[in-house]
N, C-alpha and C. Protein backbone atom coordinates (compact mmCIF):
# COMPACT_ATOMS: atom_id res chain seq x y z
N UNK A 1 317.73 -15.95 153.13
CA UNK A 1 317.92 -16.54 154.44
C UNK A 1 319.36 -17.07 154.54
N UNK A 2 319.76 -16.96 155.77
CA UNK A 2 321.14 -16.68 155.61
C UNK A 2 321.83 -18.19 156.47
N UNK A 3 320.41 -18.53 157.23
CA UNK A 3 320.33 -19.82 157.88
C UNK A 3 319.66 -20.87 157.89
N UNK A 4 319.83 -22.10 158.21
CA UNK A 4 318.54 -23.07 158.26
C UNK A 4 318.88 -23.47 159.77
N UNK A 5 317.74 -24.28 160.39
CA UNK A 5 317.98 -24.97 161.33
C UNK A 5 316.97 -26.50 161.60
N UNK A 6 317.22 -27.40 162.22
CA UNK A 6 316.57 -28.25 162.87
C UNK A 6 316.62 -28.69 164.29
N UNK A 7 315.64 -29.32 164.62
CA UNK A 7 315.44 -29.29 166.02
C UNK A 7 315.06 -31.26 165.91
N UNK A 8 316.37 -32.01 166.90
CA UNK A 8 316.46 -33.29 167.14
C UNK A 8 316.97 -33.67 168.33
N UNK A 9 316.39 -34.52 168.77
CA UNK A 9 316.51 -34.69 170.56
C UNK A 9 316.54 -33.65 171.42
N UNK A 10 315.50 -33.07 171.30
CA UNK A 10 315.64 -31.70 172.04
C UNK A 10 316.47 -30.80 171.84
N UNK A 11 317.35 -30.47 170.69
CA UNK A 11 318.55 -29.93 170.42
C UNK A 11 317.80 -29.10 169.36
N UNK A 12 318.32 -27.96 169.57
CA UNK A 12 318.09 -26.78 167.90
C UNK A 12 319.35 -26.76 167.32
N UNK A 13 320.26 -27.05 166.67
CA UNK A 13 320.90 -26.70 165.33
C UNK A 13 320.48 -25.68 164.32
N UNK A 14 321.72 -24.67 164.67
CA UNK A 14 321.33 -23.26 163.63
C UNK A 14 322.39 -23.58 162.78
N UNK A 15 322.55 -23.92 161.43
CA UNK A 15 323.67 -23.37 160.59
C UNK A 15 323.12 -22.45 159.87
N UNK A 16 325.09 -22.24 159.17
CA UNK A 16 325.60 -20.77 159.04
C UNK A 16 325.99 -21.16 157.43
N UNK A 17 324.62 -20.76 156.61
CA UNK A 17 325.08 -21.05 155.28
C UNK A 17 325.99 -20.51 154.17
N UNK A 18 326.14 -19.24 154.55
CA UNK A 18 327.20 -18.22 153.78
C UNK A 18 328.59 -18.67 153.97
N UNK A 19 329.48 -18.74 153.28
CA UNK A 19 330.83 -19.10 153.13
C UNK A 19 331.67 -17.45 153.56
N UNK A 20 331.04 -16.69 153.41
CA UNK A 20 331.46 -15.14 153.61
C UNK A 20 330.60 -14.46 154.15
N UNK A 21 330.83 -14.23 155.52
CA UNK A 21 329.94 -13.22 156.27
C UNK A 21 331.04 -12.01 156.58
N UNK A 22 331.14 -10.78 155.98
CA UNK A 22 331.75 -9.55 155.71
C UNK A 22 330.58 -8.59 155.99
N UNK A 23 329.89 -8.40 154.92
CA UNK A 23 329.03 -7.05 155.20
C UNK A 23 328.28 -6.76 156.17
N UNK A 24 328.40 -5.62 156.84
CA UNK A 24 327.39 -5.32 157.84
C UNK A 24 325.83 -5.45 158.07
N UNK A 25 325.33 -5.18 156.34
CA UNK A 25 324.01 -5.47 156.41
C UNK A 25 323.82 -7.02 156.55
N UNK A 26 324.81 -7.96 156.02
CA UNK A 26 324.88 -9.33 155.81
C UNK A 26 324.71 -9.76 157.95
N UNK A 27 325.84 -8.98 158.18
CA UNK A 27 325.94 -9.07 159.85
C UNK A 27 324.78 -9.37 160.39
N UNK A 28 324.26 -8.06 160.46
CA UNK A 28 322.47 -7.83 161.36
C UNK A 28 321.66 -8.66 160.83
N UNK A 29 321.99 -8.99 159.32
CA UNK A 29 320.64 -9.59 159.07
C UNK A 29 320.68 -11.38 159.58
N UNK A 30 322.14 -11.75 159.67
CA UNK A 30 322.74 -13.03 160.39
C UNK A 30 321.76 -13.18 161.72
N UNK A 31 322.55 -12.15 162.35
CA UNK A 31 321.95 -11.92 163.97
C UNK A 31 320.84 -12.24 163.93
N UNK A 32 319.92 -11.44 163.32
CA UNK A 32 318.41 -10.98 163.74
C UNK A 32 317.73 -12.69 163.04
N UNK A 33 318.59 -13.62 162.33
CA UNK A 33 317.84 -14.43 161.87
C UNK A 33 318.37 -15.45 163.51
N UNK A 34 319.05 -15.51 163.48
CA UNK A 34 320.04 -16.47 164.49
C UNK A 34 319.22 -16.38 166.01
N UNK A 35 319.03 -14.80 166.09
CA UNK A 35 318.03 -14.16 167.66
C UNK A 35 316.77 -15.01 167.45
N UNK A 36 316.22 -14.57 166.33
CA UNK A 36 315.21 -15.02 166.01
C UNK A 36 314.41 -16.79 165.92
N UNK A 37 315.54 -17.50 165.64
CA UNK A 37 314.93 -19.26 165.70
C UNK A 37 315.97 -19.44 167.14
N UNK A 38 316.23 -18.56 168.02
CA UNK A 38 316.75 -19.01 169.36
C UNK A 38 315.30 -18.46 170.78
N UNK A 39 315.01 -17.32 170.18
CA UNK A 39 313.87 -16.35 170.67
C UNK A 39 312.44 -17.24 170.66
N UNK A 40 312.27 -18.34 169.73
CA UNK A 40 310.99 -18.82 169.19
C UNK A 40 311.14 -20.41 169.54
N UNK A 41 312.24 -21.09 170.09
CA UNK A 41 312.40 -22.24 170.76
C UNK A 41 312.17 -22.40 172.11
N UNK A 42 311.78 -23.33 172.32
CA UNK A 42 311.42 -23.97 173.41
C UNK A 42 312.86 -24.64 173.86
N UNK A 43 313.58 -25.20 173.04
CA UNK A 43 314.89 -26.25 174.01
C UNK A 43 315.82 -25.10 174.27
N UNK A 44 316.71 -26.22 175.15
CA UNK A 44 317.10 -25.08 175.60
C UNK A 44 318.76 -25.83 175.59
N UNK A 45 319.08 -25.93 174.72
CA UNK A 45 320.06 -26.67 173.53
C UNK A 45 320.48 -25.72 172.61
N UNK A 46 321.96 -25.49 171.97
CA UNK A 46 322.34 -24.46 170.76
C UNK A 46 322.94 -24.75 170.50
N UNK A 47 323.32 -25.44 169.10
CA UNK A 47 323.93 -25.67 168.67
C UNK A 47 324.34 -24.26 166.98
N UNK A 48 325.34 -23.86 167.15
CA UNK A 48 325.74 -22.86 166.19
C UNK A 48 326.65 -23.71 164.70
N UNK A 49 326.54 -23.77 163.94
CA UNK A 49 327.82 -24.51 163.33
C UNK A 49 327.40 -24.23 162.62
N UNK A 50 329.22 -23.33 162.07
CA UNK A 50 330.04 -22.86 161.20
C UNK A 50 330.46 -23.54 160.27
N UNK A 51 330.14 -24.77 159.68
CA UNK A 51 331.36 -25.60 158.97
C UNK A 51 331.01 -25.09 157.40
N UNK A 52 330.09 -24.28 156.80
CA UNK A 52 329.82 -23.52 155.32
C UNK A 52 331.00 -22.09 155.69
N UNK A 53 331.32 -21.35 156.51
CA UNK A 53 331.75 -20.76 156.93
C UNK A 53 333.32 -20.36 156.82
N UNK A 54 333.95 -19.96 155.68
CA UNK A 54 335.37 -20.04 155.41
C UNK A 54 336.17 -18.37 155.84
N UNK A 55 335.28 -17.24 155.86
CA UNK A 55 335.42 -16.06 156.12
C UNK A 55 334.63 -15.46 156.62
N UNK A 56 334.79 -14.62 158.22
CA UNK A 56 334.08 -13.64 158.80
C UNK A 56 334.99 -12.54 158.90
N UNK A 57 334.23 -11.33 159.21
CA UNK A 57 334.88 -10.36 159.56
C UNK A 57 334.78 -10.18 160.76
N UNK A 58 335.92 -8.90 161.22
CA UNK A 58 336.05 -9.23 162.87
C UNK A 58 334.87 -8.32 163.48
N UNK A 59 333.68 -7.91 163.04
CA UNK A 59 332.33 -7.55 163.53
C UNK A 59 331.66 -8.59 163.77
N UNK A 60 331.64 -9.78 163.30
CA UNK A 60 330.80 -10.66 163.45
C UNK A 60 331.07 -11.15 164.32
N UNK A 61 332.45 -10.97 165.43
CA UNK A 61 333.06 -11.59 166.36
C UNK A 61 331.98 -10.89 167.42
N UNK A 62 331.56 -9.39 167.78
CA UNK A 62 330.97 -8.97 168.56
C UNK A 62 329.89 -9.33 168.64
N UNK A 63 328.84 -9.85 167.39
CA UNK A 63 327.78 -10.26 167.27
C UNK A 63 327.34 -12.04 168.02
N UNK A 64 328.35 -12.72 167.90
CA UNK A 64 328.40 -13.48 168.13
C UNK A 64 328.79 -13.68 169.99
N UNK A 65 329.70 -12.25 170.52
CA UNK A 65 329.42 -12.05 171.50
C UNK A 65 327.62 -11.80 172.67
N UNK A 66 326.76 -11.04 171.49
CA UNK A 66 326.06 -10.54 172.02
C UNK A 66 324.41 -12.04 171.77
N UNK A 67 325.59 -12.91 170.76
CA UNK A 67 324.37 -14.16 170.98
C UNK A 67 324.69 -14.67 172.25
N UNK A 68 325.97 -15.16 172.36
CA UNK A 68 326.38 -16.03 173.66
C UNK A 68 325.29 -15.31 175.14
N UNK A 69 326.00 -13.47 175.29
CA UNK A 69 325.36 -13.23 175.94
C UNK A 69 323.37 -13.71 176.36
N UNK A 70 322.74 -13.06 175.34
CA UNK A 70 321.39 -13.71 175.16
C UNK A 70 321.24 -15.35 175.73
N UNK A 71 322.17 -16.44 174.97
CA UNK A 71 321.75 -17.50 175.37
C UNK A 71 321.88 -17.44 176.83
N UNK A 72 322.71 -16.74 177.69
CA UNK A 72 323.04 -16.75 179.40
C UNK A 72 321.80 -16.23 179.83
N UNK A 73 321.17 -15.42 179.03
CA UNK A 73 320.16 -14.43 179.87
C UNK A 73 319.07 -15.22 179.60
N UNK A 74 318.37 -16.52 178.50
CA UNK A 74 317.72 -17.22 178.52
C UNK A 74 317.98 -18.64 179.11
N UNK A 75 319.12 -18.70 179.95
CA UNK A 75 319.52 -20.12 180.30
C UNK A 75 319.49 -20.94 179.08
N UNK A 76 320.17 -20.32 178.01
CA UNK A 76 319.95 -21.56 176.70
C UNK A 76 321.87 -21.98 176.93
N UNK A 77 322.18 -23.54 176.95
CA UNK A 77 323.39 -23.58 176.54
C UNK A 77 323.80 -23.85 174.63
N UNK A 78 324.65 -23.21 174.72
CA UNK A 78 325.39 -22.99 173.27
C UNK A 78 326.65 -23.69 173.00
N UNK A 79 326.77 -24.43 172.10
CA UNK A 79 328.02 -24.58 171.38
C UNK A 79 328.18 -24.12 170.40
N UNK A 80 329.41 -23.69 169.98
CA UNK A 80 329.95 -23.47 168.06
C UNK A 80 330.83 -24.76 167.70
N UNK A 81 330.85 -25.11 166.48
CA UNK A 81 330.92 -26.34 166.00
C UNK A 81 331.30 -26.10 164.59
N UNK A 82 331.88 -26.91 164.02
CA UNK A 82 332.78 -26.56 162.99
C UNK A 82 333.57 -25.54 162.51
N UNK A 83 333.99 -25.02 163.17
CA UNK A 83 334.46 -23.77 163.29
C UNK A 83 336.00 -24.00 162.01
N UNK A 84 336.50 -23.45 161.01
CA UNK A 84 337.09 -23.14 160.13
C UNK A 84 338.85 -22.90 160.94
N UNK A 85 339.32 -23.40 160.70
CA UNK A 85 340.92 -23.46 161.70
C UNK A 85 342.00 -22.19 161.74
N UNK A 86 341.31 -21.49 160.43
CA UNK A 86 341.76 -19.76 160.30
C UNK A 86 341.30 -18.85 161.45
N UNK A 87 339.77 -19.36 161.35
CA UNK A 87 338.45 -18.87 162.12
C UNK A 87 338.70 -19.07 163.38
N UNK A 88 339.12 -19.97 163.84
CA UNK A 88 339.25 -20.49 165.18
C UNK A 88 340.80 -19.88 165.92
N UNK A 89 341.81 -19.47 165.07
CA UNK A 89 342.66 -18.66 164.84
C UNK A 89 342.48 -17.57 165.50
N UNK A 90 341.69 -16.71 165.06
CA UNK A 90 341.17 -15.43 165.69
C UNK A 90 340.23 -15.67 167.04
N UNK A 91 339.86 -16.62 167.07
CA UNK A 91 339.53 -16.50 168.50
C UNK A 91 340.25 -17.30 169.75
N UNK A 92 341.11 -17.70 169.24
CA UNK A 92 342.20 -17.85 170.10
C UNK A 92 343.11 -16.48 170.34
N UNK A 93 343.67 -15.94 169.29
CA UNK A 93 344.15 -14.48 169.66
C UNK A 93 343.33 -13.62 170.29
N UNK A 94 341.92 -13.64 170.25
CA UNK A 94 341.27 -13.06 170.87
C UNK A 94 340.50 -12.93 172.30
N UNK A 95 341.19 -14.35 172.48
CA UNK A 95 340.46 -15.33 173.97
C UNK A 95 339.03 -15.72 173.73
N UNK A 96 338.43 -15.36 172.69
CA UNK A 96 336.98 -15.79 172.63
C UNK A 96 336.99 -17.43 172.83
N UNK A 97 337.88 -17.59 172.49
CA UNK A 97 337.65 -19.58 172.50
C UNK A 97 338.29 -19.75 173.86
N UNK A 98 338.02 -18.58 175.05
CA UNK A 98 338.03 -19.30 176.73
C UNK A 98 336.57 -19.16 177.02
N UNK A 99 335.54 -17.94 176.33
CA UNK A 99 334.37 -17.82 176.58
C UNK A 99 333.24 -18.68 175.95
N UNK A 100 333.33 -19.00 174.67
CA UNK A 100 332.79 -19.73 173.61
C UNK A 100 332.61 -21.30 173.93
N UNK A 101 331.89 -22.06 173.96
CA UNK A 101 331.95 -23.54 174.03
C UNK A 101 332.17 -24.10 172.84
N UNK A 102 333.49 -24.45 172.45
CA UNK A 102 334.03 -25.08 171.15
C UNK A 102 333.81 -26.50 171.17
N UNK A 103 333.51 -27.13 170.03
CA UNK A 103 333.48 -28.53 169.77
C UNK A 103 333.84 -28.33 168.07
N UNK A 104 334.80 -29.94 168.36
CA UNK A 104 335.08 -30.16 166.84
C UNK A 104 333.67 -30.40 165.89
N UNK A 105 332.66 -30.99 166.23
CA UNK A 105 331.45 -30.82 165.23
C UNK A 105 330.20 -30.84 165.55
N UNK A 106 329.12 -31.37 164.88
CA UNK A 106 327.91 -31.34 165.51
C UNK A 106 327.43 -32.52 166.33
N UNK A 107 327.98 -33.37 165.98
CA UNK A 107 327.91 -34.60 166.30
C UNK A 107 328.84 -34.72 167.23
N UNK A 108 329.76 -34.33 167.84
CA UNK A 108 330.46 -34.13 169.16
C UNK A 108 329.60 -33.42 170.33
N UNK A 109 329.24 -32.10 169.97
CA UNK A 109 328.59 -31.53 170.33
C UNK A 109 327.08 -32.13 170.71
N UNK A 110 326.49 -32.69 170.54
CA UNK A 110 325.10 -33.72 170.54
C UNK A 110 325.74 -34.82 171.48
N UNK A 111 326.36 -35.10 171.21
CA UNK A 111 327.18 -36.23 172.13
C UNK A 111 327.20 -35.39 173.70
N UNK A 112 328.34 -34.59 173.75
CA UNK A 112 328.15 -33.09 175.01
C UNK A 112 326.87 -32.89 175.55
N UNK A 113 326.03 -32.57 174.65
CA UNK A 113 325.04 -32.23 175.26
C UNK A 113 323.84 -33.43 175.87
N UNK A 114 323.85 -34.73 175.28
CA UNK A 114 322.99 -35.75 175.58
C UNK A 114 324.09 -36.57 176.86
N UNK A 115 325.17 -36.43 177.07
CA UNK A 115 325.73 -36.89 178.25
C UNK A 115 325.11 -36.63 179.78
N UNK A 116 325.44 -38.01 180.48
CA UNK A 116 324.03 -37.59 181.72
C UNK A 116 325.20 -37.92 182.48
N UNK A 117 324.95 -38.00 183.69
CA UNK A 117 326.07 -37.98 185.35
C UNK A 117 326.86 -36.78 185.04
N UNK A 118 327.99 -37.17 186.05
CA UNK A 118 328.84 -36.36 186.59
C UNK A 118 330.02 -35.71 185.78
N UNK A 119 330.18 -36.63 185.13
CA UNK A 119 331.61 -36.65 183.83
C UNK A 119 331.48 -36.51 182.33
């Protein structure tokens, strides 16, 4: 298992336990765990965080496209969170971090998401 998660204040938290996500089979099998405890929740809260996370390859960038997508098509909102400053690197060259909801951690992110009014 390539992930754990918990679910607190209505929030799901998926981390990303591998320090190296490279291989393709490693890829799908990421995804299909990640689809999978997002597919089988009820909130409608995502929290993604990267902070075990020191190397991806640039496939995992598409994959991670095709979660974001999913969470839009389930009305789930998503953040990524701890994101690695190499890591975050590439998705700035890539513009993914104009599409992506970045937060410095999880606990920022929980903060984001439990905020009520206007601001």
């Amino acid at each position: 298992m390539a992930i754990t998660s918990n679910t607190r204040d209505e929030i799901l938290t998926i981390y990303l336990l591998d320090a190296r996500v490279l291989e393709e089979s490693q890829l799908d099998e990421l995804y299909k765990e990640i689809m999978a405890e997002i597919e089988k929740t009820t909130e409608d809260r995502v929290i993604l965080d990267f902070q075990k996370v020191k190397f991806m390859s640039s496939s995992m960038l598409g994959k991670l496209v095709a979660i974001h997508k999913k969470c839009k098509e389930f009305k789930v909102k998503l953040k990524f969170t701890a994101i690695d400053k190499e890591i975050l690197q590439v998705f700035k060259i890539t513009k993914l971090d104009k599409l992506f909801d970045i937060v410095s951690d999880e606990a920022a992110a929980r903060k984001a998401f439990l905020r009520k009014g206007w601001f």
